[in-house]
PDB file of N, CA and C in Angstrom:
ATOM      1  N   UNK A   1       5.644  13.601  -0.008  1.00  0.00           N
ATOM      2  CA  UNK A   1       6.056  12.232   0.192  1.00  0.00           C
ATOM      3  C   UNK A   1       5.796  11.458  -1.100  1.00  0.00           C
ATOM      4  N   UNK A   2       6.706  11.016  -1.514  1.00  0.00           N
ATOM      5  CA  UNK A   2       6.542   9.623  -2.192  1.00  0.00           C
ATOM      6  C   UNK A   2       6.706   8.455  -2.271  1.00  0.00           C
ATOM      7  N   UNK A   3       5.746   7.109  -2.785  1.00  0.00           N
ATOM      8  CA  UNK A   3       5.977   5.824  -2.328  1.00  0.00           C
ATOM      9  C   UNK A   3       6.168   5.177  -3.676  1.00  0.00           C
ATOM     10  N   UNK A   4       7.722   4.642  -3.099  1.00  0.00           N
ATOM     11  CA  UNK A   4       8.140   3.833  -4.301  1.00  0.00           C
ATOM     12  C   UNK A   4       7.820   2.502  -4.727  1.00  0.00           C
ATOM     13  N   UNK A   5       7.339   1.841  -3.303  1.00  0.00           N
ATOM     14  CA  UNK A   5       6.930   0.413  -3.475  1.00  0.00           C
ATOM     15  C   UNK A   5       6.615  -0.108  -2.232  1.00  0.00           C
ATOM     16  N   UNK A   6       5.896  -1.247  -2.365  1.00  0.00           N
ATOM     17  CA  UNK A   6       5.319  -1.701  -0.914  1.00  0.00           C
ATOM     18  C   UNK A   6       5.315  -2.823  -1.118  1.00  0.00           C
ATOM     19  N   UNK A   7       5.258  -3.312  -0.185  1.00  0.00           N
ATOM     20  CA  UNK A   7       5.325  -5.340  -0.112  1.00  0.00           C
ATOM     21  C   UNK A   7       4.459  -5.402   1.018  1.00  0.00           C
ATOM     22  N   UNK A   8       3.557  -6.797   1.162  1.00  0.00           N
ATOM     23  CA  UNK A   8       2.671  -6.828   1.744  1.00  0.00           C
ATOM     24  C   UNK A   8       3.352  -8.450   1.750  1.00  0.00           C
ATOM     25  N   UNK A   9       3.136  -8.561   3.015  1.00  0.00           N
ATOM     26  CA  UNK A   9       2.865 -10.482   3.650  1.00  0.00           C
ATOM     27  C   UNK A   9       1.727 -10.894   4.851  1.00  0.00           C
ATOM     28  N   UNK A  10       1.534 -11.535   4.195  1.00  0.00           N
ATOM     29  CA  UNK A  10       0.266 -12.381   5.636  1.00  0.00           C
ATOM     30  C   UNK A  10      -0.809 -11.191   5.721  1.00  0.00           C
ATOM     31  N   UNK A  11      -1.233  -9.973   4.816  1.00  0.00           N
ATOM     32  CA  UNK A  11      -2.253  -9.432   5.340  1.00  0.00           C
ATOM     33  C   UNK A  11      -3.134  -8.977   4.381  1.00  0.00           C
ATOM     34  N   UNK A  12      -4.207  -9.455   5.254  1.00  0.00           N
ATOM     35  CA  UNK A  12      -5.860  -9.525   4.340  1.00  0.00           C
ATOM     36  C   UNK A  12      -5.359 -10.644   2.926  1.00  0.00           C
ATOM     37  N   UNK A  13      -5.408 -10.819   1.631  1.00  0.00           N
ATOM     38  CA  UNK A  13      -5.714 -11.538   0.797  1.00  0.00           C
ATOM     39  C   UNK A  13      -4.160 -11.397   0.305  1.00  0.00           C
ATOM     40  N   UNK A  14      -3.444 -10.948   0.637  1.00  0.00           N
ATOM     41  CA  UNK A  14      -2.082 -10.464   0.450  1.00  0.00           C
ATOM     42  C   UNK A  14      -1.160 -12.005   1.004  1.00  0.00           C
ATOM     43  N   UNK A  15      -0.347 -12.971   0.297  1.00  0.00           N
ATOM     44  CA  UNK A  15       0.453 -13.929   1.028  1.00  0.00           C
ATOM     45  C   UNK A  15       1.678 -12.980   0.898  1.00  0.00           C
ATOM     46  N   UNK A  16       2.099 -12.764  -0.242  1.00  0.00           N
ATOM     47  CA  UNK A  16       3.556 -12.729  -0.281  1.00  0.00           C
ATOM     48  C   UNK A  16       3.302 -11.297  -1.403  1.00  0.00           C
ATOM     49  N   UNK A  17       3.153  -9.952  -1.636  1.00  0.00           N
ATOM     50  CA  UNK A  17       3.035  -9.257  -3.107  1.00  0.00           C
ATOM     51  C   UNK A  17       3.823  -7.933  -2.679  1.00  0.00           C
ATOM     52  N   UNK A  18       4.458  -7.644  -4.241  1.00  0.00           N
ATOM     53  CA  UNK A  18       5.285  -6.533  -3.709  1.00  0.00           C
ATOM     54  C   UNK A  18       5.095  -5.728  -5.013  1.00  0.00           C
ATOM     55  N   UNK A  19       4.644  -4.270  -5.027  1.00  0.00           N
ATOM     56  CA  UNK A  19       4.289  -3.615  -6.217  1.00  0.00           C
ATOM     57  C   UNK A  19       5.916  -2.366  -6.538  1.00  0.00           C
ATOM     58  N   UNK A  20       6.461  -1.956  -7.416  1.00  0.00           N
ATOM     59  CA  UNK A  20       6.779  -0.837  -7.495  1.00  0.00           C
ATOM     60  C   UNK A  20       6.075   0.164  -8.241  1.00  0.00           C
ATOM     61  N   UNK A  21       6.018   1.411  -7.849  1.00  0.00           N
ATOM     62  CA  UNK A  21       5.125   2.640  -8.725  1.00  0.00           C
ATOM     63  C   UNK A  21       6.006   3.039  -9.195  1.00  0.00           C
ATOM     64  N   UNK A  22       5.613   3.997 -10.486  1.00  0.00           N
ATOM     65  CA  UNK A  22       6.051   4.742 -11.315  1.00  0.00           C
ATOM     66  C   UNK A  22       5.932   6.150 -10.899  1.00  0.00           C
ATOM     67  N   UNK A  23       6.656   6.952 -11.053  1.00  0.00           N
ATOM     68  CA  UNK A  23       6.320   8.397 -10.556  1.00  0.00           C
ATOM     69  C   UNK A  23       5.393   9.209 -11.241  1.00  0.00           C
ATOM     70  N   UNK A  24       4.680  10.203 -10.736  1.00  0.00           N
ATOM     71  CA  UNK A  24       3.367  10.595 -11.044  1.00  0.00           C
ATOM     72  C   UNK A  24       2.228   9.704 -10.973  1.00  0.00           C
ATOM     73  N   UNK A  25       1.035   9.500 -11.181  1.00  0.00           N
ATOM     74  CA  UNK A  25       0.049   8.847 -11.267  1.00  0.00           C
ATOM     75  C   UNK A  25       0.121   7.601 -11.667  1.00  0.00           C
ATOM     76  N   UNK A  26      -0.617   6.683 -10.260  1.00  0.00           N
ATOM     77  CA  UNK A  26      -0.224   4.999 -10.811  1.00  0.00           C
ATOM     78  C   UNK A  26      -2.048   4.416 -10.445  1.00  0.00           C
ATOM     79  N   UNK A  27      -2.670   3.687 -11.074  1.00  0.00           N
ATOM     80  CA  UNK A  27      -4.002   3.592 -11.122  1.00  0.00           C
ATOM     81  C   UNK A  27      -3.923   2.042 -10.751  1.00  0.00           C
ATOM     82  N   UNK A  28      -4.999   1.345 -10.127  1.00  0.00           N
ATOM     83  CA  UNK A  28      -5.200   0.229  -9.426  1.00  0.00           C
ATOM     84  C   UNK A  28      -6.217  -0.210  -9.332  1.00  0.00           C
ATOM     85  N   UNK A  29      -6.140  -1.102 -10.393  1.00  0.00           N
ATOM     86  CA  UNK A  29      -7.832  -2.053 -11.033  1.00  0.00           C
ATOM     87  C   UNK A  29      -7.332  -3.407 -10.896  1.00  0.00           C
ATOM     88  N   UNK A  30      -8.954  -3.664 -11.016  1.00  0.00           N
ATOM     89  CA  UNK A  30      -8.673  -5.497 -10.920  1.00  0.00           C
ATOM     90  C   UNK A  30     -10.626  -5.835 -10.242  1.00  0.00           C
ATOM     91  N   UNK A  31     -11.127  -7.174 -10.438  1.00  0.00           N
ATOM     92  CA  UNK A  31     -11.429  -7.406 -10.070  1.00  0.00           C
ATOM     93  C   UNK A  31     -12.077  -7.277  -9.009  1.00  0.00           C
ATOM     94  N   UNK A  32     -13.807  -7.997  -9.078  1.00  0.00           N
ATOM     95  CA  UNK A  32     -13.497  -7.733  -7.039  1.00  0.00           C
ATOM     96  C   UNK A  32     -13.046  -8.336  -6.223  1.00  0.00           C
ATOM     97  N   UNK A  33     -13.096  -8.439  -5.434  1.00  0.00           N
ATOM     98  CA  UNK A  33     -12.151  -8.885  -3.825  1.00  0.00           C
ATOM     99  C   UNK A  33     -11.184  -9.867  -4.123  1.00  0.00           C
ATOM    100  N   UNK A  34     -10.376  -9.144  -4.882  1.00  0.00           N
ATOM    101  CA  UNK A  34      -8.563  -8.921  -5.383  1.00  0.00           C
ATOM    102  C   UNK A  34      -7.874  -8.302  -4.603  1.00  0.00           C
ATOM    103  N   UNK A  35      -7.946  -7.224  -3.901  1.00  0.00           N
ATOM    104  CA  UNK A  35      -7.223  -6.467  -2.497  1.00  0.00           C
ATOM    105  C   UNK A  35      -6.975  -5.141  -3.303  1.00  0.00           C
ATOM    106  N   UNK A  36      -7.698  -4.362  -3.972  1.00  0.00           N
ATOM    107  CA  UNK A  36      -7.442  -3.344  -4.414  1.00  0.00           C
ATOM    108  C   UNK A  36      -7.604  -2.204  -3.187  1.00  0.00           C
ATOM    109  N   UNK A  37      -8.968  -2.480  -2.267  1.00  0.00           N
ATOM    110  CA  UNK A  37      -9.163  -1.991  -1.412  1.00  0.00           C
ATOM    111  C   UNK A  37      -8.132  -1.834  -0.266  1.00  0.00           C
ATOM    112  N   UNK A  38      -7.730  -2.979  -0.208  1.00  0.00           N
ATOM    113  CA  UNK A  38      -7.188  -3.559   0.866  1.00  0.00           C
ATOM    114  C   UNK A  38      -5.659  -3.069   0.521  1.00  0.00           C
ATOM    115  N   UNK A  39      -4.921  -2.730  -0.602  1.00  0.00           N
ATOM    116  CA  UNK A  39      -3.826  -2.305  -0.741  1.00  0.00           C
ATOM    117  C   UNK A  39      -3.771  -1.011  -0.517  1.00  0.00           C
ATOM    118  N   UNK A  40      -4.991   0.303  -0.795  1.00  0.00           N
ATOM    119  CA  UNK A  40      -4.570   1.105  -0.125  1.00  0.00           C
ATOM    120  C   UNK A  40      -5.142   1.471   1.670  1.00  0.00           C
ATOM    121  N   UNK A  41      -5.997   0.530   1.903  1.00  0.00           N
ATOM    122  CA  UNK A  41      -5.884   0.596   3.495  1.00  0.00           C
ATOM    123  C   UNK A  41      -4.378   0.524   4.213  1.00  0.00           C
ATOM    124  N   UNK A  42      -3.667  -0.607   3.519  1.00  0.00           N
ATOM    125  CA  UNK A  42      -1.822  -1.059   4.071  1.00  0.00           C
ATOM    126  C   UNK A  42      -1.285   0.602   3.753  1.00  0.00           C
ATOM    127  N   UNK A  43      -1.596   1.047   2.401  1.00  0.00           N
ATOM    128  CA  UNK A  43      -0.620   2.063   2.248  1.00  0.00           C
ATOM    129  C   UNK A  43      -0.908   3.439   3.198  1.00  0.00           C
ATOM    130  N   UNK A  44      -2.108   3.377   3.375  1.00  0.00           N
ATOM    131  CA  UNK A  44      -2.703   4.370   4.159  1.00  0.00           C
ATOM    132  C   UNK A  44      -2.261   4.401   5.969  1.00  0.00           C
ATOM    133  N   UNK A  45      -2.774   3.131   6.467  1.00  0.00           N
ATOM    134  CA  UNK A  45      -1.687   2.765   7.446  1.00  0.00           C
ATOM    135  C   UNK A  45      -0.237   3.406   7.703  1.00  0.00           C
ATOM    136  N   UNK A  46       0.435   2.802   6.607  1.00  0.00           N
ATOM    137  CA  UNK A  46       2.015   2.846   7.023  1.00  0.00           C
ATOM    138  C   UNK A  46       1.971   4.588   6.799  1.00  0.00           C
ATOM    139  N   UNK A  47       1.056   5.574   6.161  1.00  0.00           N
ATOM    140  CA  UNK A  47       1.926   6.917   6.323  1.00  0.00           C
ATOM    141  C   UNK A  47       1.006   7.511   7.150  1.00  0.00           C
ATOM    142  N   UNK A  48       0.245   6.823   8.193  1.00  0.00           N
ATOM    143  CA  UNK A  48      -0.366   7.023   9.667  1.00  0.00           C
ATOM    144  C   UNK A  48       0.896   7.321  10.675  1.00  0.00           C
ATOM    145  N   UNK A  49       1.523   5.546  10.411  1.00  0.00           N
ATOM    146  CA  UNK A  49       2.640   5.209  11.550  1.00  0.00           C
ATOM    147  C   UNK A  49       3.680   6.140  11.365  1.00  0.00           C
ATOM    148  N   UNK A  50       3.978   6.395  10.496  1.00  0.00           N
ATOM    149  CA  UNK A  50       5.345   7.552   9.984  1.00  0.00           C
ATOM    150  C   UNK A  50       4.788   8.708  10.317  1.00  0.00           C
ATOM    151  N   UNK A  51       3.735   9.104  10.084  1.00  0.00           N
ATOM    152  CA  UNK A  51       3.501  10.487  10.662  1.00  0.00           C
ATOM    153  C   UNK A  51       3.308  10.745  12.060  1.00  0.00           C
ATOM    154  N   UNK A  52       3.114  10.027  12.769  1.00  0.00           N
ATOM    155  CA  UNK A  52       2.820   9.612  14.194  1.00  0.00           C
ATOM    156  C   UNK A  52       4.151   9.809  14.281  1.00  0.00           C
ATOM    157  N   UNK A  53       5.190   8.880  13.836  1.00  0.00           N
ATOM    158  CA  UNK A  53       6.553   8.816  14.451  1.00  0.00           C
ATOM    159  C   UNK A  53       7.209  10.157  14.303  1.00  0.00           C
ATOM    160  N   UNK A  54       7.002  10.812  13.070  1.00  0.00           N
ATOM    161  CA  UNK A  54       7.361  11.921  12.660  1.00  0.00           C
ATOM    162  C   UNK A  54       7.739  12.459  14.067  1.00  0.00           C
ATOM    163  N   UNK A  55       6.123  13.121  14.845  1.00  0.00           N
ATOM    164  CA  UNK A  55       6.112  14.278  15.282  1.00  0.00           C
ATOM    165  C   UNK A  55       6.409  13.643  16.792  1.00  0.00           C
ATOM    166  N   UNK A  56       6.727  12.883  17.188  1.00  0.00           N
ATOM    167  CA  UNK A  56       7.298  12.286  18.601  1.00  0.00           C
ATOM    168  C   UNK A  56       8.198  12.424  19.188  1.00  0.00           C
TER     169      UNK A  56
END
């Protein structure tokens, strides 16, 4: 699987942000409680729900 980009609204510290990645290795710094954490909890999530849906 690969993720080309994600957009986030209304969740955790997130109003409105939308990232695209580059293929192969994309690294994610910043600050603290900037949502670095919190961006891959969302990304982690959504390939929960897809895999769930996957096998249904």
């Amino acid at each position: 699987m690969s993720i080309k980009s994600i957009e986030l609204r209304n969740f955790t510290v997130f109003k409105n942000f939308r990232v695209n990645f580059s293929k192969g290795i994309n690294i994610i710094t910043g600050e603290n409680g900037t949502g670095k954490t919190q961006l891959l909890k969302a990304i982690y999530s959504d390939t929960q729900i897809s895999k769930s849906k996957k096998y249904r």
